[in-house]
N, C-alpha and C. Protein backbone atom coordinates (compact mmCIF):
# COMPACT_ATOMS: atom_id res chain seq x y z
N UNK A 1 -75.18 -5.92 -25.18
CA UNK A 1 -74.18 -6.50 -26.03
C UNK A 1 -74.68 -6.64 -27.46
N UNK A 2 -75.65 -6.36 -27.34
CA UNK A 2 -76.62 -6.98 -29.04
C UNK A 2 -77.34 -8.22 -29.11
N UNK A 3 -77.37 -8.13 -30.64
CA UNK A 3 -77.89 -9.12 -31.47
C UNK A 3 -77.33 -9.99 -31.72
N UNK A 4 -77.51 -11.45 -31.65
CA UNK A 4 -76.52 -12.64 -32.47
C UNK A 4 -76.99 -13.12 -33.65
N UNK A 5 -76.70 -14.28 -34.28
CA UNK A 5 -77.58 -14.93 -35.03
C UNK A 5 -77.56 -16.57 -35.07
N UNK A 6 -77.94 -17.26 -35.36
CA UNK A 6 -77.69 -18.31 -35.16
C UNK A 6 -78.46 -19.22 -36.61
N UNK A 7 -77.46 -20.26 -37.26
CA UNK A 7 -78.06 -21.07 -38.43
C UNK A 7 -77.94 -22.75 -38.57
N UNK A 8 -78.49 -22.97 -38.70
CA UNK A 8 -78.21 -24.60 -39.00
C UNK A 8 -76.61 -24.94 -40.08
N UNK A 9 -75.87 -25.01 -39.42
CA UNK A 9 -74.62 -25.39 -40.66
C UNK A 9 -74.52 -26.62 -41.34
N UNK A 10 -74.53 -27.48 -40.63
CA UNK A 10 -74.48 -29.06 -40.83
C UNK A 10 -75.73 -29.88 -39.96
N UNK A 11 -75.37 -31.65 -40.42
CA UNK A 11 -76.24 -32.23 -39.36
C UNK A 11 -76.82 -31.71 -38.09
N UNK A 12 -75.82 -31.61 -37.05
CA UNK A 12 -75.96 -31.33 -35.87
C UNK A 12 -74.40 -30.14 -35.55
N UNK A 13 -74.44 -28.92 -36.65
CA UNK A 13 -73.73 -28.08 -36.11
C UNK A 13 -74.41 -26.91 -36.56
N UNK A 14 -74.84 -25.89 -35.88
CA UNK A 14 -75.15 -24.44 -36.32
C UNK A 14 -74.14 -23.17 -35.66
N UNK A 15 -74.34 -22.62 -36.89
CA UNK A 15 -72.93 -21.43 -36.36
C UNK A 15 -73.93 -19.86 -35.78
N UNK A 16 -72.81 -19.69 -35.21
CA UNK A 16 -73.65 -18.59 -34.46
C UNK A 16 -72.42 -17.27 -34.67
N UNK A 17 -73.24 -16.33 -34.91
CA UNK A 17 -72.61 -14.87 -35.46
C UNK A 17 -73.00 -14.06 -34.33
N UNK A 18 -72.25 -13.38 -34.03
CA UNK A 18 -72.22 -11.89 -32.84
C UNK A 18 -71.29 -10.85 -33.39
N UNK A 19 -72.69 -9.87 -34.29
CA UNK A 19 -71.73 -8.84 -34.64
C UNK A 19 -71.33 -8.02 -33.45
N UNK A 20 -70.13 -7.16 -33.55
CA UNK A 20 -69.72 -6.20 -33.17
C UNK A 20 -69.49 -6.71 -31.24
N UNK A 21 -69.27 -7.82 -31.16
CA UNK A 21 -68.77 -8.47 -30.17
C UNK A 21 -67.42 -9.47 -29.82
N UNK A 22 -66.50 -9.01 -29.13
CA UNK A 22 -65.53 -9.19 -28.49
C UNK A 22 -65.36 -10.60 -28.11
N UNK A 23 -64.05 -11.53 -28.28
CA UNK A 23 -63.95 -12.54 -27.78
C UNK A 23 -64.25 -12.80 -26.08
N UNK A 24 -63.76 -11.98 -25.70
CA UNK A 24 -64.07 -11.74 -23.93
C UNK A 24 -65.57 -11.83 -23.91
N UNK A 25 -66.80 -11.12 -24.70
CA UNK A 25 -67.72 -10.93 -24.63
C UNK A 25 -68.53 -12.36 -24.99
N UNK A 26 -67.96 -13.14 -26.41
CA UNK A 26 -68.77 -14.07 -26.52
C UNK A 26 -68.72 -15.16 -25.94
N UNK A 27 -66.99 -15.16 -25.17
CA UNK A 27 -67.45 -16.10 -23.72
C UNK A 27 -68.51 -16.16 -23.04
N UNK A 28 -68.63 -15.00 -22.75
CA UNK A 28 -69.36 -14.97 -21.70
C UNK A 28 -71.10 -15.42 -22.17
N UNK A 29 -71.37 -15.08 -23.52
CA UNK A 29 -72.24 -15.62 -24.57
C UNK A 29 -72.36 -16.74 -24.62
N UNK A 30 -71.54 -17.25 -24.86
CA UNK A 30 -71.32 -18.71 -25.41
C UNK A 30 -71.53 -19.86 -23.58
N UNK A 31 -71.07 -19.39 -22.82
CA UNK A 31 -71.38 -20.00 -21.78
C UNK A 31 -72.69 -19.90 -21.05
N UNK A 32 -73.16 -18.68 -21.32
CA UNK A 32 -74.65 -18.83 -20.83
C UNK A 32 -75.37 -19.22 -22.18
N UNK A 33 -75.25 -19.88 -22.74
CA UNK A 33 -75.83 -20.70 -23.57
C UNK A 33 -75.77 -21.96 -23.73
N UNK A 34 -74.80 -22.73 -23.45
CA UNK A 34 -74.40 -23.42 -22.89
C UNK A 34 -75.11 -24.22 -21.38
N UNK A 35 -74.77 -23.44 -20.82
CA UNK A 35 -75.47 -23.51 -19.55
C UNK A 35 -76.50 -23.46 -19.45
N UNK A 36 -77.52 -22.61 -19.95
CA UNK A 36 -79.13 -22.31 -20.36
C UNK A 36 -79.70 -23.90 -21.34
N UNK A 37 -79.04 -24.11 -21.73
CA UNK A 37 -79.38 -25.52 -22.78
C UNK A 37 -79.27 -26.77 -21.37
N UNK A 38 -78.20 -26.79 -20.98
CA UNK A 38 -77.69 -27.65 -20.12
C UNK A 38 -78.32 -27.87 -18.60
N UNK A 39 -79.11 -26.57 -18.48
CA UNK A 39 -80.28 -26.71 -17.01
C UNK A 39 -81.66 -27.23 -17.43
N UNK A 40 -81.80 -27.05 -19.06
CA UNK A 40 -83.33 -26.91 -19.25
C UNK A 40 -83.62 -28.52 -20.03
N UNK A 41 -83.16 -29.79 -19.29
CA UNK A 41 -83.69 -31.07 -20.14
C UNK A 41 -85.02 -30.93 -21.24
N UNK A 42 -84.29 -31.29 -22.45
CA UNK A 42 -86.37 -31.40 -23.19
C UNK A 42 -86.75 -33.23 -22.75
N UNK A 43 -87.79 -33.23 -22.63
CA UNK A 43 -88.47 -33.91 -22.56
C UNK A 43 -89.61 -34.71 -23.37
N UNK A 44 -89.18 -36.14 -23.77
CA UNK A 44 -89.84 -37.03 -24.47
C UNK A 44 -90.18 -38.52 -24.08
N UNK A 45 -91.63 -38.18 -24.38
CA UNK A 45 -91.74 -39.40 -23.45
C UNK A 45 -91.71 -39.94 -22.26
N UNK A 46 -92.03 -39.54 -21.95
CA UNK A 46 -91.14 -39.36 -19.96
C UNK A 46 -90.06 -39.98 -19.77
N UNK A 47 -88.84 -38.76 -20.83
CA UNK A 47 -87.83 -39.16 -20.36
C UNK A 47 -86.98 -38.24 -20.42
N UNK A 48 -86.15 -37.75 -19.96
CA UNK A 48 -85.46 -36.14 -20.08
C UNK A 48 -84.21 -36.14 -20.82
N UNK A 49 -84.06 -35.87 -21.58
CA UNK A 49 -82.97 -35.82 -22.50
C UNK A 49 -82.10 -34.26 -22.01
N UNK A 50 -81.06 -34.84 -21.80
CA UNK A 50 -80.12 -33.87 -21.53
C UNK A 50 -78.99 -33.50 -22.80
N UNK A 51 -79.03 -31.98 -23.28
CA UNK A 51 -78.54 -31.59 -24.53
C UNK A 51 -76.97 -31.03 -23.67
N UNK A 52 -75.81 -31.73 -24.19
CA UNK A 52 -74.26 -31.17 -23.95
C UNK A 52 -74.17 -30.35 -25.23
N UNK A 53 -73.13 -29.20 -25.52
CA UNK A 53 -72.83 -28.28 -26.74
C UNK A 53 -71.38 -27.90 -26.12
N UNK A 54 -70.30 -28.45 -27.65
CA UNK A 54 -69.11 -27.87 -27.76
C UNK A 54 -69.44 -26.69 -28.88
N UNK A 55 -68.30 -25.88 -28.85
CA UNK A 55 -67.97 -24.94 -29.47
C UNK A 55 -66.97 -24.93 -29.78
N UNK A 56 -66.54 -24.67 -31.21
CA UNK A 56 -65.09 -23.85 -31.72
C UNK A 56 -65.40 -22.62 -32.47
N UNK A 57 -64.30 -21.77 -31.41
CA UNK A 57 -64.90 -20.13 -31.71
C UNK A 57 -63.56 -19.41 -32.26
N UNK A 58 -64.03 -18.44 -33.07
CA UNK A 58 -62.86 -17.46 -34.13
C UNK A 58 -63.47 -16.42 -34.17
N UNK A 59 -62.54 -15.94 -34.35
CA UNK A 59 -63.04 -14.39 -34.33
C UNK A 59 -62.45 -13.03 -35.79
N UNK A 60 -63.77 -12.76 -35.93
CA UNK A 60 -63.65 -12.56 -37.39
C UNK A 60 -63.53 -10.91 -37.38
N UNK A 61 -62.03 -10.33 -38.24
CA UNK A 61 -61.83 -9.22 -38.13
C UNK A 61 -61.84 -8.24 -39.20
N UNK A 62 -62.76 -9.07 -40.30
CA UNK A 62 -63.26 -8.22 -40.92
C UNK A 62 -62.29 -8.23 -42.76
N UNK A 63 -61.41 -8.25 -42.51
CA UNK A 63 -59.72 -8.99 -43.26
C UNK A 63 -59.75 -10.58 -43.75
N UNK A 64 -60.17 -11.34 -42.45
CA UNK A 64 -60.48 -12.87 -42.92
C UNK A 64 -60.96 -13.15 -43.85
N UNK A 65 -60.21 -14.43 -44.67
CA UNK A 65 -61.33 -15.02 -45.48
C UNK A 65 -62.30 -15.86 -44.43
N UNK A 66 -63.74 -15.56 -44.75
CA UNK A 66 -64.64 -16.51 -44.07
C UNK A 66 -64.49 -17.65 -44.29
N UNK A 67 -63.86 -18.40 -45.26
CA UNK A 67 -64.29 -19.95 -45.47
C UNK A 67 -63.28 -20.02 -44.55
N UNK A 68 -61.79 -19.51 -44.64
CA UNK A 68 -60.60 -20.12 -43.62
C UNK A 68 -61.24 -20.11 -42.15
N UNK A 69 -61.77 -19.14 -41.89
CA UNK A 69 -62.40 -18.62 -40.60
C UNK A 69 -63.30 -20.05 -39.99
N UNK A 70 -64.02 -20.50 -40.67
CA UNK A 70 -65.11 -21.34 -40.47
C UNK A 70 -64.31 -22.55 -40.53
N UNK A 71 -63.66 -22.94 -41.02
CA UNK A 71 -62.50 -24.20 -40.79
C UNK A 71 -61.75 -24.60 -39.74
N UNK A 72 -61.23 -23.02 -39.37
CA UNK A 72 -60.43 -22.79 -38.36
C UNK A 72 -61.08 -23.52 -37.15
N UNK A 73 -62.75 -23.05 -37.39
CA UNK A 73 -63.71 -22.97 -35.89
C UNK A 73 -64.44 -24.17 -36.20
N UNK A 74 -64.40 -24.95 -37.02
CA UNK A 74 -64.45 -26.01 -37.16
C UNK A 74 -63.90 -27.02 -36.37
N UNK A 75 -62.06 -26.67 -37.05
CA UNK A 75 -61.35 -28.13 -36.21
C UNK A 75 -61.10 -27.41 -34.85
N UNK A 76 -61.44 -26.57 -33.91
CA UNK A 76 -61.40 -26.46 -32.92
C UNK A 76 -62.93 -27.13 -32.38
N UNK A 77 -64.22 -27.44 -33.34
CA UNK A 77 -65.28 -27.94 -32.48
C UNK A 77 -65.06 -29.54 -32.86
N UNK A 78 -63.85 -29.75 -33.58
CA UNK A 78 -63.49 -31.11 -33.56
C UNK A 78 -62.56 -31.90 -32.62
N UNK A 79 -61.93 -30.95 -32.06
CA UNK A 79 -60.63 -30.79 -31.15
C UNK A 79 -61.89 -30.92 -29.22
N UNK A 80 -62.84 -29.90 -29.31
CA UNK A 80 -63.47 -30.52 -28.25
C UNK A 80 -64.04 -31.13 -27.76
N UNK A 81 -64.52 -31.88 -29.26
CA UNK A 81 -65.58 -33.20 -29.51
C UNK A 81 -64.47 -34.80 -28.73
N UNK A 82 -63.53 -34.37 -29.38
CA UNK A 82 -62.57 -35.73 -29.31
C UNK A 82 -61.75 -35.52 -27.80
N UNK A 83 -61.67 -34.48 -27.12
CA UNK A 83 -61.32 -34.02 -26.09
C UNK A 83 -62.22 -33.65 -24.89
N UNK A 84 -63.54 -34.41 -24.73
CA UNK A 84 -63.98 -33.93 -23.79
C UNK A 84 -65.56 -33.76 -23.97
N UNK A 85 -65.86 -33.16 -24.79
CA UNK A 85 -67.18 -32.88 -25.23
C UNK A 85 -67.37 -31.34 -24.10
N UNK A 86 -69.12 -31.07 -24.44
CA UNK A 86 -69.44 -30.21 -23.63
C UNK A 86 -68.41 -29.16 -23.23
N UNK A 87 -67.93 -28.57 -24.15
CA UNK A 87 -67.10 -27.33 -24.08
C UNK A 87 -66.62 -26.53 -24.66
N UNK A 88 -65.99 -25.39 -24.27
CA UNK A 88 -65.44 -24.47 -25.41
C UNK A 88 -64.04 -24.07 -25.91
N UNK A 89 -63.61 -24.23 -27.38
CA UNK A 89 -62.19 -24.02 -27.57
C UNK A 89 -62.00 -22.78 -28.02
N UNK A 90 -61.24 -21.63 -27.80
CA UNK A 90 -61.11 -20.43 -28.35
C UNK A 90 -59.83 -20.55 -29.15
């Protein structure tokens, strides 16, 4: 499938890029990542901290303005924050 990328955006939000990958595809991305975070507690102190991760995902066709793009996928990781947590909005 490739390469992704991944950056620190805010406090506690980093955006993650997958060129030349398919919404169908970065499901499937985005959930084993998800999941991979979500089996592997870090540990401090002897105490296991368990990491949850929402997502709001868009899909960029090249035409978009990026800032709208990133807004868009914004209030969708605001929409799953206030709805649930630990999940993904497409």
């Amino acid at each position: 499938m490739g390469k992704g990328h991944v950056c620190r955006w805010g406090g506690e939000e980093f955006l993650f890029f997958f060129p030349y990958v398919n919404l169908d595809q970065s499901s499937t991305l985005i959930n084993d990542i998800k999941m991979s975070v979500s089996y592997h507690p870090i540990v401090y102190k002897d105490t296991a901290l368990h990491i949850t991760m929402t997502f709001g995902v868009e899909e960029y066709d090249y035409s978009s303005d990026l800032s709208a793009l990133i807004k868009q996928a914004d209030e969708k990781l605001y929409y799953g924050k206030t709805h649930g947590r630990n999940t993904v909005i497409f």
